[in-house]
Protein backbone atom coordinates (compact mmCIF):
# COMPACT_ATOMS: atom_id res chain seq x y z
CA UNK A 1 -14.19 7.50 -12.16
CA UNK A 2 -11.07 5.88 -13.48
CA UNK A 3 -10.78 2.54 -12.61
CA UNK A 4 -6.98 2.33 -13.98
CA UNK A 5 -3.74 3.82 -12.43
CA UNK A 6 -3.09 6.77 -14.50
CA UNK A 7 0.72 8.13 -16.02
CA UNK A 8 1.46 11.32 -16.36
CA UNK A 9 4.40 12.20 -18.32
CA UNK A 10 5.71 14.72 -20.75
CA UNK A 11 4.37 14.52 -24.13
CA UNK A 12 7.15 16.10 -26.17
CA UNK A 13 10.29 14.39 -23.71
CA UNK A 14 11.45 11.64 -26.31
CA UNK A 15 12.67 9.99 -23.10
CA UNK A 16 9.33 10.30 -21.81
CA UNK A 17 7.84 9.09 -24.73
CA UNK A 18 10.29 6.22 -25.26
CA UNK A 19 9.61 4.87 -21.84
CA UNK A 20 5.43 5.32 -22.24
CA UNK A 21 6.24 2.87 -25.28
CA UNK A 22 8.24 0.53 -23.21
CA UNK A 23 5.37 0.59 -20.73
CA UNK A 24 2.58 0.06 -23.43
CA UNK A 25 5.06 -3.43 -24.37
CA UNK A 26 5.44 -4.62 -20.82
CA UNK A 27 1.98 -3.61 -19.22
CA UNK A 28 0.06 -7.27 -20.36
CA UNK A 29 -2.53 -6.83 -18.11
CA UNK A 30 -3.39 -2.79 -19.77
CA UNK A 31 -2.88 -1.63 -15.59
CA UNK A 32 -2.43 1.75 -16.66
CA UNK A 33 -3.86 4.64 -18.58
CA UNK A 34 -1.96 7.94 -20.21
CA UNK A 35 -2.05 11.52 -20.27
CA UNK A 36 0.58 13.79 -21.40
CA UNK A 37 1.66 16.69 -18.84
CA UNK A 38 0.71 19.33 -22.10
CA UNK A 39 -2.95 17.83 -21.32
CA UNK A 40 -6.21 18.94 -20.18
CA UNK A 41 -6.99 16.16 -18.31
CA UNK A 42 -4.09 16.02 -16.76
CA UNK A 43 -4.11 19.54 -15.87
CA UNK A 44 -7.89 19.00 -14.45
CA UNK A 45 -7.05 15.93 -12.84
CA UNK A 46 -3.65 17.05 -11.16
CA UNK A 47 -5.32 20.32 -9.94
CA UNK A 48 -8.23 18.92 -8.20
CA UNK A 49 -6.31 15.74 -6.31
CA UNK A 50 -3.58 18.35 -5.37
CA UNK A 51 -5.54 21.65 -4.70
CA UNK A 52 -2.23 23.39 -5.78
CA UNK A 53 -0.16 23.53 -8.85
CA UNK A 54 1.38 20.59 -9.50
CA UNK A 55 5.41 20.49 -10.42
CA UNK A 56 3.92 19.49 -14.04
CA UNK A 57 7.74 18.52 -14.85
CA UNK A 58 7.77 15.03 -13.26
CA UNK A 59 6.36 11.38 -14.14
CA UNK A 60 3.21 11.32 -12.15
CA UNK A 61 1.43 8.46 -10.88
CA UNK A 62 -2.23 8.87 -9.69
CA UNK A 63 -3.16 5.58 -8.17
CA UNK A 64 -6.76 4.34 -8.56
CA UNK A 65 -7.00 4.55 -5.03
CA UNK A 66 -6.26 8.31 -4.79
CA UNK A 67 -2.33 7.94 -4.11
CA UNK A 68 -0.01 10.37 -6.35
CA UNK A 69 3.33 9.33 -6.49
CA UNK A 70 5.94 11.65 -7.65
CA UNK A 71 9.54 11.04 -9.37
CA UNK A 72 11.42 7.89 -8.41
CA UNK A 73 8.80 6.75 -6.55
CA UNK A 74 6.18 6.81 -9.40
CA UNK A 75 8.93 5.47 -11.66
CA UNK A 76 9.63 2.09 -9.03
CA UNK A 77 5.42 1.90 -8.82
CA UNK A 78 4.77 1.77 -12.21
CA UNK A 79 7.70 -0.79 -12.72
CA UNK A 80 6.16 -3.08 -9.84
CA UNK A 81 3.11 -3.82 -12.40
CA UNK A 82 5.22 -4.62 -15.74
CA UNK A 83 5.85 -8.21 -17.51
CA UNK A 84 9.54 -9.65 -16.54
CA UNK A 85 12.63 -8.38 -16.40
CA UNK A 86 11.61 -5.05 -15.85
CA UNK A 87 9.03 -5.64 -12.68
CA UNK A 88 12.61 -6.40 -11.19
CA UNK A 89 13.53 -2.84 -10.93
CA UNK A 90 11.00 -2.70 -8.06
CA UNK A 91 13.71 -3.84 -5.59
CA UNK A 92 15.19 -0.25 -5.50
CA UNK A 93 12.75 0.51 -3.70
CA UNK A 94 14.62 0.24 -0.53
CA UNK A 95 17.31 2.99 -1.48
CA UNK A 96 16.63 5.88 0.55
CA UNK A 97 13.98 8.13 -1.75
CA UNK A 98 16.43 11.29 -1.64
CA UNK A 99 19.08 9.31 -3.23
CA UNK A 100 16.67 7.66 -5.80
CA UNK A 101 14.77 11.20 -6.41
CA UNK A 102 18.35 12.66 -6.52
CA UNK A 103 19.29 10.44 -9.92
CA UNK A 104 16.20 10.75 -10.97
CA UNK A 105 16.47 14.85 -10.48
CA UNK A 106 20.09 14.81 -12.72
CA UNK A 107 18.44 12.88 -15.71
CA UNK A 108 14.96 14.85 -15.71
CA UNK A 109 17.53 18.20 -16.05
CA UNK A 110 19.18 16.89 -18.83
CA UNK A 111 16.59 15.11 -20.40
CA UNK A 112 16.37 17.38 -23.47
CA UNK A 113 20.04 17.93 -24.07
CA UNK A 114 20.69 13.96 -23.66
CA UNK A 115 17.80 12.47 -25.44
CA UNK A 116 15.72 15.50 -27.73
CA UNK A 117 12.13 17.13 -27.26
CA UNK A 118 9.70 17.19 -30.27
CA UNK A 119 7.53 19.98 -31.02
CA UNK A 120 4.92 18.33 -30.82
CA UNK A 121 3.07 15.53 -28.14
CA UNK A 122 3.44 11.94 -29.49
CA UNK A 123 0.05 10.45 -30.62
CA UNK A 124 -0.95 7.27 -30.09
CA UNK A 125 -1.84 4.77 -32.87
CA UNK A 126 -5.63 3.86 -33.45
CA UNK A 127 -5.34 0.46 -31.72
CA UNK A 128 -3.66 2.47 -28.37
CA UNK A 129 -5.46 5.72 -28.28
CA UNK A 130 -7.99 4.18 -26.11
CA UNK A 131 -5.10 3.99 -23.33
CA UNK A 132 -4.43 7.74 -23.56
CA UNK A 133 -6.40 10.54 -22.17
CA UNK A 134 -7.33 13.40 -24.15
């Protein structure tokens, strides 16, 4: 059982991986744990809460309590739990989710073309792998 809320994101997205590192500065009380989309775990993990295949091109939040929260919504969560100024961002909550999902929709598309993708999945350093999932 994890007793963590767990981020899913993609491991060769140098967005993705930017904002995992922004996380891993701003999370002071180590709330959450990691696993890369490209994963096992997350593919084991994501199969069994869902009981169908997952859109596996999404951040994806998988609450401790058994919540999964997709997009915008896992983006806004995640935020809720981080040191000042980001835990701020939490107030767009209240913008309709199609709107918020919407933005979120146009930057996932272009995330490649806008910010790179790596071959390869980022790896953690020694004193942060124990925050990542294999």
């Amino acid at each position: 059982m994890i007793d963590k809320d767990l981020i899913f994101f993609d491991g060769v997205c140098t967005l993705c991986n930017s904002i995992v590192q922004t996380i891993l500065k701003h999370d002071k009380k180590n709330h959450f744990l990691f696993a890369s989309l490209q994963s096992l775990s997350a593919r084991e993990l994501l199969f069994d809460k869902l009981k169908e295949k997952p859109d596996l091109d999404s951040i994806i939040l998988l609450q401790r309590n058994g919540q999964i929260k997709f997009k915008s919504s896992a983006v806004l969560s995640i935020a809720k739990y981080l040191s000042f100024p980001l835990n701020t961002a939490y107030v767009f909550i209240v913008i309709p989710r199609f709107i918020r999902d919407w933005v979120y929709d146009v930057i996932a598309s272009n995330r490649y073309r806008w910010f790179g993708k790596k071959d390869e999945c980022w790896l953690p350093t020694p004193e942060l792998k124990s925050r990542f999932l294999p």
